[in-house]
C-alpha atoms as a PDB file:
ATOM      1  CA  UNK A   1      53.585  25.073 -36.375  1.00  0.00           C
ATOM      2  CA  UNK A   2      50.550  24.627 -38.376  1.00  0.00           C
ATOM      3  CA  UNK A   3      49.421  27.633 -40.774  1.00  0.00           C
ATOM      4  CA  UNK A   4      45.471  28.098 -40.736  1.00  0.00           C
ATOM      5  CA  UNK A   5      43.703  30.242 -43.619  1.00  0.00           C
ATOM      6  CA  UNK A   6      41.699  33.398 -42.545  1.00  0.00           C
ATOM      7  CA  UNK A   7      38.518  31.228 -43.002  1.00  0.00           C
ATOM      8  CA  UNK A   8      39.772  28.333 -40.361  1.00  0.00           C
ATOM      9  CA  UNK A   9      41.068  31.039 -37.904  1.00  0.00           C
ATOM     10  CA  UNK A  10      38.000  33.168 -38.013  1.00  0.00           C
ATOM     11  CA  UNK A  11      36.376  29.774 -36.610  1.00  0.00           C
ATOM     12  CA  UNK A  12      38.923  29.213 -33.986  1.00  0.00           C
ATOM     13  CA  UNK A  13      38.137  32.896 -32.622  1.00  0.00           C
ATOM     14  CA  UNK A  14      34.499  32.073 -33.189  1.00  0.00           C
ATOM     15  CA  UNK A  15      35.199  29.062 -30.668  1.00  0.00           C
ATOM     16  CA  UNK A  16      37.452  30.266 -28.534  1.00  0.00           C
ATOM     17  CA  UNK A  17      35.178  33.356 -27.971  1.00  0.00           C
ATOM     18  CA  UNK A  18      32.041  31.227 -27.454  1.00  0.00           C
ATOM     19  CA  UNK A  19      33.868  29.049 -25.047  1.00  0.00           C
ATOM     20  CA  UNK A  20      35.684  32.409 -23.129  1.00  0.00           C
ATOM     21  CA  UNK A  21      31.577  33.536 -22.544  1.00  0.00           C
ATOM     22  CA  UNK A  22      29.553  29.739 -22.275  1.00  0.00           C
ATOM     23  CA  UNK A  23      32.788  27.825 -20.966  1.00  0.00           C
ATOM     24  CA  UNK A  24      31.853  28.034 -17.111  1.00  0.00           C
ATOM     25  CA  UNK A  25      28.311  27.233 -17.646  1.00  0.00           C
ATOM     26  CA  UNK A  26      29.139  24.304 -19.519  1.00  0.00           C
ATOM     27  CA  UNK A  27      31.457  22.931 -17.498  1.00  0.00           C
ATOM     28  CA  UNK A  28      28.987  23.603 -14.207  1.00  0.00           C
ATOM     29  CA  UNK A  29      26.376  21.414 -16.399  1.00  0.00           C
ATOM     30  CA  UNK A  30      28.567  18.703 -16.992  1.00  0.00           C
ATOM     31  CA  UNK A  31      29.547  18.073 -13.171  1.00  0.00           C
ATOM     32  CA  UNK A  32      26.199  18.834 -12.549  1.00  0.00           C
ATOM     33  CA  UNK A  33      25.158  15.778 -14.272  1.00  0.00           C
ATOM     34  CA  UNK A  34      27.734  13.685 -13.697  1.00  0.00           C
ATOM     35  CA  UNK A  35      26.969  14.199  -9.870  1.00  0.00           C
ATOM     36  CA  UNK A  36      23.035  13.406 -11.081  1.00  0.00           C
ATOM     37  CA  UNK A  37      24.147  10.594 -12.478  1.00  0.00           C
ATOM     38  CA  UNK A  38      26.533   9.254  -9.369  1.00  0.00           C
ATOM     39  CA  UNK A  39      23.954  10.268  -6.977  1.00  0.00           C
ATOM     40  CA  UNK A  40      21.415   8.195  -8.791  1.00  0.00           C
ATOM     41  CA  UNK A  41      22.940   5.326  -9.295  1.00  0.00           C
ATOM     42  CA  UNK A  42      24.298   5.185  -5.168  1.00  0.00           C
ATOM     43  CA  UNK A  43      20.627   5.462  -4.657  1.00  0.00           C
ATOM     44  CA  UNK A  44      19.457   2.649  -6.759  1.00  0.00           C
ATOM     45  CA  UNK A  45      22.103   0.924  -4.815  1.00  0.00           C
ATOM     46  CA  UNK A  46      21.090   1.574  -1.406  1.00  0.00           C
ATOM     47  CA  UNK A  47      17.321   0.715  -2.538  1.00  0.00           C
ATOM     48  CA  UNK A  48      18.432  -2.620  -3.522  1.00  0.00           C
ATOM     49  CA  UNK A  49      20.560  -3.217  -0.538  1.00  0.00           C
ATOM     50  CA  UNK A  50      17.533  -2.068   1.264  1.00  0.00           C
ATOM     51  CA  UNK A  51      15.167  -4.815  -0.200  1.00  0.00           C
ATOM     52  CA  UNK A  52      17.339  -6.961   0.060  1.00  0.00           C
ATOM     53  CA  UNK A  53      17.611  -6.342   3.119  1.00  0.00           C
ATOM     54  CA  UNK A  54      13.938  -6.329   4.468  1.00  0.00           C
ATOM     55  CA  UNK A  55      13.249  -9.475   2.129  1.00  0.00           C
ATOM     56  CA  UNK A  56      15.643 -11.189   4.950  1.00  0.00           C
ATOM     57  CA  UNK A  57      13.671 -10.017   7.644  1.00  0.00           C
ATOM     58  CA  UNK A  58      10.326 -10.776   6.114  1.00  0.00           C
ATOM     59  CA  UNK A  59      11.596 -14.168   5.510  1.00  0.00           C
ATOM     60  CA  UNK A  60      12.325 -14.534   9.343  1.00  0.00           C
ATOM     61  CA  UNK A  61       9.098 -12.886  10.473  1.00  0.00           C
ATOM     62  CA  UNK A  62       7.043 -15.660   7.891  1.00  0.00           C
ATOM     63  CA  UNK A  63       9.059 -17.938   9.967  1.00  0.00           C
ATOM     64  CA  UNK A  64       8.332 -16.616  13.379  1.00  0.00           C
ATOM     65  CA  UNK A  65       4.465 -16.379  12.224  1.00  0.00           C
ATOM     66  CA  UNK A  66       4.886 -20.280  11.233  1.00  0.00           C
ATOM     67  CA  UNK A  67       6.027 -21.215  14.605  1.00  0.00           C
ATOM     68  CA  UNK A  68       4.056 -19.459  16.302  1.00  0.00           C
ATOM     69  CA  UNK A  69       6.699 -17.860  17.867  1.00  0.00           C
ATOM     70  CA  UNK A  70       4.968 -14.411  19.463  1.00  0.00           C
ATOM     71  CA  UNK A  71       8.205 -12.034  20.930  1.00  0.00           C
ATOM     72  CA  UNK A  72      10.069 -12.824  17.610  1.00  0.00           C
ATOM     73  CA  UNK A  73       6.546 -12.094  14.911  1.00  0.00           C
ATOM     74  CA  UNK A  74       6.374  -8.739  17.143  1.00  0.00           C
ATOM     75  CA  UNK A  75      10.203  -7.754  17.249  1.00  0.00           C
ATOM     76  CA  UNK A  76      10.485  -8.584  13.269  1.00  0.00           C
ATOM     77  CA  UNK A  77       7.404  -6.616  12.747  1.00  0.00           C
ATOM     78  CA  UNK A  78       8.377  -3.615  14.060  1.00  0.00           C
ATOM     79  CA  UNK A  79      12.225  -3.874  12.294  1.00  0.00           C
ATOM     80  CA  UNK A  80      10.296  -4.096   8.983  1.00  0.00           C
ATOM     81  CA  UNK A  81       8.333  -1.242   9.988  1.00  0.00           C
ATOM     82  CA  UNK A  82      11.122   0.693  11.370  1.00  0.00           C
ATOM     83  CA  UNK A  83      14.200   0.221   8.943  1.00  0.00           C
ATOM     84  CA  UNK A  84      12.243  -0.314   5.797  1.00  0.00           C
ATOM     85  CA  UNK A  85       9.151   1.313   5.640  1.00  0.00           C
ATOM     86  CA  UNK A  86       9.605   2.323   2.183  1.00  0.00           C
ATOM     87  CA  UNK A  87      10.243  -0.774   0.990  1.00  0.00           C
ATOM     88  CA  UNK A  88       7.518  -3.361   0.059  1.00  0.00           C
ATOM     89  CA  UNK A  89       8.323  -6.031   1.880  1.00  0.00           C
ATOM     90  CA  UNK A  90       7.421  -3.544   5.475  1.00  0.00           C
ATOM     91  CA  UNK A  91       3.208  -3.404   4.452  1.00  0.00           C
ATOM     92  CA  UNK A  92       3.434  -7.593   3.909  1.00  0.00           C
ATOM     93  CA  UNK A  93       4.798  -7.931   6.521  1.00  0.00           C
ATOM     94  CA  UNK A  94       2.339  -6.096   8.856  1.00  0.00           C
ATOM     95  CA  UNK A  95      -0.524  -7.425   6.874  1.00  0.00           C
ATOM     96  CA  UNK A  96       1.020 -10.808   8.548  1.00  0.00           C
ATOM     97  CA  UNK A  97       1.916  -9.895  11.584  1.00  0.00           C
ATOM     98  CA  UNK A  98      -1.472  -8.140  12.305  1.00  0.00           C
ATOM     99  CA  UNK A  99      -3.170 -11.458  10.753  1.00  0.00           C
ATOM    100  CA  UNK A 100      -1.176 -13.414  13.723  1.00  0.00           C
ATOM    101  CA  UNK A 101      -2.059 -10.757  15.949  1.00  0.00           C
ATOM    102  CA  UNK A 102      -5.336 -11.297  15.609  1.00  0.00           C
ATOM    103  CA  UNK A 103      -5.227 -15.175  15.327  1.00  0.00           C
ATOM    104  CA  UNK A 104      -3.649 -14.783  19.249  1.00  0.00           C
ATOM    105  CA  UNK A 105      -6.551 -12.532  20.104  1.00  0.00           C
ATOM    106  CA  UNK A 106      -4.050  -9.588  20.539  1.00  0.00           C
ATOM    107  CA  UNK A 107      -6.419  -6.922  19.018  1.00  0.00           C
ATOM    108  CA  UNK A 108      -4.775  -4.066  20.207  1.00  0.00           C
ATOM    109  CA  UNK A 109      -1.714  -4.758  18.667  1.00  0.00           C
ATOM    110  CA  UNK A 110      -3.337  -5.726  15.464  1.00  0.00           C
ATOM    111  CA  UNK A 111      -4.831  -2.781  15.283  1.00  0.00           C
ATOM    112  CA  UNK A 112      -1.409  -0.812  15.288  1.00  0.00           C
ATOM    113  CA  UNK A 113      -0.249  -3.032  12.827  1.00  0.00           C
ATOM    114  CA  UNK A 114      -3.300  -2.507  10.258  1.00  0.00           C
ATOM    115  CA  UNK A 115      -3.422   1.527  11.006  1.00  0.00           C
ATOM    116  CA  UNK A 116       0.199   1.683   9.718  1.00  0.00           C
ATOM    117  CA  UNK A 117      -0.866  -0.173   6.590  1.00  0.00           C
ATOM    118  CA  UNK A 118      -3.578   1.610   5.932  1.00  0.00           C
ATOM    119  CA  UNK A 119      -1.334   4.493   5.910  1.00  0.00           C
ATOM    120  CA  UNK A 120       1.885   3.688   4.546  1.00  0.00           C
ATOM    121  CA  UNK A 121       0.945   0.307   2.555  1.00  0.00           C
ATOM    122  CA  UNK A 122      -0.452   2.062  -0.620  1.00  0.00           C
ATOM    123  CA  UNK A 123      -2.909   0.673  -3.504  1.00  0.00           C
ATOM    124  CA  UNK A 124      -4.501  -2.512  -2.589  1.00  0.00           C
ATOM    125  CA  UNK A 125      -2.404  -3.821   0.495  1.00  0.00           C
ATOM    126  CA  UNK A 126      -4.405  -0.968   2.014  1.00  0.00           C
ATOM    127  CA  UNK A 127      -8.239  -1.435   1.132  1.00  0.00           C
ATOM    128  CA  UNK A 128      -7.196  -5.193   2.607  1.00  0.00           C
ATOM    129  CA  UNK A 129      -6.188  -3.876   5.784  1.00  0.00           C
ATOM    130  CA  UNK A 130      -8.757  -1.008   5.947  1.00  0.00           C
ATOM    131  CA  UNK A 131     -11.389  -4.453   5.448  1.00  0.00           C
ATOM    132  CA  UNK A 132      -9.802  -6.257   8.078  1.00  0.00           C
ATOM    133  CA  UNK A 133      -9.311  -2.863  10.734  1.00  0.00           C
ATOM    134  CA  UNK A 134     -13.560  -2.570  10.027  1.00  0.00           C
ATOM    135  CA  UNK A 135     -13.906  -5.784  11.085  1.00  0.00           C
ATOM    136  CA  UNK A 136     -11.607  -5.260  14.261  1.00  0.00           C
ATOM    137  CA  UNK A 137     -13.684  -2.150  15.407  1.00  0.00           C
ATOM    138  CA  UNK A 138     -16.888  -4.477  14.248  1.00  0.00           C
ATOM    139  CA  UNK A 139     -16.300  -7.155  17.143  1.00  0.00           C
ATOM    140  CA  UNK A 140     -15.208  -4.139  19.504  1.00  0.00           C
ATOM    141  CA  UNK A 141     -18.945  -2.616  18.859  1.00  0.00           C
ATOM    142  CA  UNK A 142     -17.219   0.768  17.554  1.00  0.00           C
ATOM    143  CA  UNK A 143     -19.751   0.896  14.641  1.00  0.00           C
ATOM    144  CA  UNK A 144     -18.942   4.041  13.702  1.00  0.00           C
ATOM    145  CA  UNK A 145     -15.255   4.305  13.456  1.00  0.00           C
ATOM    146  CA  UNK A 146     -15.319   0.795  11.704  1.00  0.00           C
ATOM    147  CA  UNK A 147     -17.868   2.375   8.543  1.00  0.00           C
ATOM    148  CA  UNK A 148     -15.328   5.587   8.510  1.00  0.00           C
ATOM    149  CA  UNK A 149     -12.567   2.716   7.363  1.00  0.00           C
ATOM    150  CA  UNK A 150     -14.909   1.719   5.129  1.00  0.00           C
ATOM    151  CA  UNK A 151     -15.445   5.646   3.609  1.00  0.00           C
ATOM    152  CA  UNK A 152     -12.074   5.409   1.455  1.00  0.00           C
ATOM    153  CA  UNK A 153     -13.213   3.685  -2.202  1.00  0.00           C
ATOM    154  CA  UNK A 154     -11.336   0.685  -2.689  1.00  0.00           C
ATOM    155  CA  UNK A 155      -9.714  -0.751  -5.612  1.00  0.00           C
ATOM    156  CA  UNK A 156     -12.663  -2.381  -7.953  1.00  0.00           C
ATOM    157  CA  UNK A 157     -11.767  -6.037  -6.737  1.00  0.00           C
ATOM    158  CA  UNK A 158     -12.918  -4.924  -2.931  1.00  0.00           C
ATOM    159  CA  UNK A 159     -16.174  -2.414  -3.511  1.00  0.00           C
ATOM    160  CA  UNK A 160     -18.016  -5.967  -3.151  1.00  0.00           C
ATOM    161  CA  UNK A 161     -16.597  -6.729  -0.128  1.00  0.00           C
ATOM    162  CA  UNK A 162     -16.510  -3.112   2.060  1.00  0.00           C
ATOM    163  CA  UNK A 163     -20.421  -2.824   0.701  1.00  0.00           C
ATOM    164  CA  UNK A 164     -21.301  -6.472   2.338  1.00  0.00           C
ATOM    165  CA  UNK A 165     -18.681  -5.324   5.494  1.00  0.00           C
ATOM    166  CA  UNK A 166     -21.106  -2.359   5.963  1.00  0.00           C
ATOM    167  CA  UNK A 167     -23.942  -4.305   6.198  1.00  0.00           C
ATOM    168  CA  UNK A 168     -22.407  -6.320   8.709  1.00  0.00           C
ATOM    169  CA  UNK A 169     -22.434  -3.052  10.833  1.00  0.00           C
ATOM    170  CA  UNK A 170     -25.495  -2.115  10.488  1.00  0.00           C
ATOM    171  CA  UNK A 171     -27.086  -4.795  11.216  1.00  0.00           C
ATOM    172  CA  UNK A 172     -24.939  -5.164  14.407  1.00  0.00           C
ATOM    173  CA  UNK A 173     -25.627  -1.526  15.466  1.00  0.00           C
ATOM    174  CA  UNK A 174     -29.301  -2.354  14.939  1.00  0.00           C
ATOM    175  CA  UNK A 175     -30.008  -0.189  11.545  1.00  0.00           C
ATOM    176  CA  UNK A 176     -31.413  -2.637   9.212  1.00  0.00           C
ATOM    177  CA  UNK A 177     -32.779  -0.532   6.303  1.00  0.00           C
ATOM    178  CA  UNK A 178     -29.121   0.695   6.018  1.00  0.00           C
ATOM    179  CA  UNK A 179     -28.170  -3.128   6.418  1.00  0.00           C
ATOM    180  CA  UNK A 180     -30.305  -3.869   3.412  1.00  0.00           C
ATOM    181  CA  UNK A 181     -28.821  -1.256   1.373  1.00  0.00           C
ATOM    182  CA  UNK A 182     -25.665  -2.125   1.644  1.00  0.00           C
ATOM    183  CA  UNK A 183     -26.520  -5.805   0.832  1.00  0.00           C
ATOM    184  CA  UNK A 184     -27.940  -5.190  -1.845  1.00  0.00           C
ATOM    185  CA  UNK A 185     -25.229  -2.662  -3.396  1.00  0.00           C
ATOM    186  CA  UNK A 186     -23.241  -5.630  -2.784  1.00  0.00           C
ATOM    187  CA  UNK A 187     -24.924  -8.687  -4.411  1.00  0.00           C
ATOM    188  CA  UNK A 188     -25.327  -5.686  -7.386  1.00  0.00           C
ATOM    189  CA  UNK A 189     -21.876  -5.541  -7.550  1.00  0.00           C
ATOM    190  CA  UNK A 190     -20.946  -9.086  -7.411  1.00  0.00           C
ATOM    191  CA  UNK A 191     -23.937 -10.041  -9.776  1.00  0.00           C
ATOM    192  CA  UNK A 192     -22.093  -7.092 -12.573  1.00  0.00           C
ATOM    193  CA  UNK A 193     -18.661  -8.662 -12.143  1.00  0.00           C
ATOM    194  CA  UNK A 194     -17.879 -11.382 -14.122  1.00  0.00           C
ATOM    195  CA  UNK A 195     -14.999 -12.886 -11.646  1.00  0.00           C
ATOM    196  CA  UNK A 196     -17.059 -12.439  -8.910  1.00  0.00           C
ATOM    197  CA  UNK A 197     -20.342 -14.785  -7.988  1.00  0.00           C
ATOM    198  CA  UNK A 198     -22.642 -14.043  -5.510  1.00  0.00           C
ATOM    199  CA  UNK A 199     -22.302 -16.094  -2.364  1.00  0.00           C
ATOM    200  CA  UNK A 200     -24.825 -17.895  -0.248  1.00  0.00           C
ATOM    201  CA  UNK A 201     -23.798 -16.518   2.563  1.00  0.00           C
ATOM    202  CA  UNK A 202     -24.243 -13.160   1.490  1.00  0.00           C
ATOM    203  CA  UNK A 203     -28.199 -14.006   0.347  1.00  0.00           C
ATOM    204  CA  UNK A 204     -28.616 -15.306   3.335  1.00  0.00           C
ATOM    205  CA  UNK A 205     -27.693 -12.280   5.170  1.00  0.00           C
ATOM    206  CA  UNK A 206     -30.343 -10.264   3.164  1.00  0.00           C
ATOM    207  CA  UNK A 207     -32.993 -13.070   3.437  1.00  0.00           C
ATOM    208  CA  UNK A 208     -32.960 -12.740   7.338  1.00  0.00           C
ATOM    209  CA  UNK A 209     -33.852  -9.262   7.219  1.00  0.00           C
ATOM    210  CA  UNK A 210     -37.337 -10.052   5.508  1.00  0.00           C
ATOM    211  CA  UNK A 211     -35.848  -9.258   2.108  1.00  0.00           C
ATOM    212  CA  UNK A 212     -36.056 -11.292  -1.247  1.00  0.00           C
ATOM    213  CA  UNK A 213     -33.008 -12.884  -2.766  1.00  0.00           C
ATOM    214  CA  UNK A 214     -33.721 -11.259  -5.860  1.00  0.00           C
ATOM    215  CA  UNK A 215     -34.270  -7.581  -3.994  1.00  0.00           C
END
């Protein structure tokens, strides 16, 4: 048996005290974290299984959109949607489908499938779809509804293109001084980025309403 000095076994009291009051707790901590740590690591499992997963059905739906083949871009759509909204592949792939959607003059459903971007698609993917939902409710006359899409500031990259979008409203619900403002907010903005050039088009657009190009 080994023979401790009165300094070594005041230290084993010391620790066999502190573990008699802090034991519990410490154990509790430790299987706390180990369950942290199993928990975590099932659920970066199941959100790569996941992408995997909807990168599959993406695939098919690019596919589907390719062949034009309309019952399999809407069923593949809505499985994206479904099963793996959270995942990144689910706001693509409703950016595409609602692109076909639209190509097939099925506005209705193209529609559905640009509202759920807007909501669920996050950062950029959205101010796209917002854009392309304005110009849905644009060719439907619903002037108002289509400039409330266009409320939400976009990313940088798009404050160009919602400003000349509004314009495009106004002047289709007949308010051209609001037209003109919005034009020219927009050739401002394309004429202060340096990526972004202003386009003919877009002069054009201000030029027919009696304005200067340099306005």
């Amino acid at each position: 048996m080994a023979v401790y000095d009165l300094e070594e076994q005041e230290q084993i009291d010391k620790i066999k005290a502190w573990w008699k009051q802090h034991g519990s707790l410490l154990t509790w901590l430790i299987s706390v974290v180990a369950v942290a740590v199993i928990g975590w690591q099932g659920w970066q499992w199941r959100q790569n299984t996941l992408s995997a997963q909807a990168g599959a059905v993406f695939f098919a739906l690019h596919n589907a959109v390719a062949n034009e083949n309309t019952p399999q871009v809407k069923l593949l759509a809505g499985e994206l949607t479904d099963k793996f909204g959270g995942t990144s592949f689910a706001p693509q792939g409703a950016l595409l489908a609602a692109k076909y959607s639209i190509m097939i003059d099925d506005q209705e459903t193209a529609r559905i499938q640009l509202a759920w971007v807007v909501k669920n698609g996050g950062n950029e993917i959205s101010d796209i779809a917002r854009l392309r939902l304005a110009g849905l409710l644009l060719d439907a006359e619903e002037f108002d509804l289509a400039l409330s899409e266009l409320g939400h500031k976009p990313a940088p990259a798009f404050t160009a293109l919602y400003a000349e979008m509004r314009g495009d409203i106004h002047v289709a619900a007949g308010r051209l001084p609001e037209a003109k403002t919005a034009y020219r907010e927009a050739i401002a903005l394309r004429e202060a980025s340096e990526n972004d050039a202003v386009s003919p088009l877009l002069l054009q657009k201000l030029n027919a309403l009696g304005e200067a190009s340099d306005a």
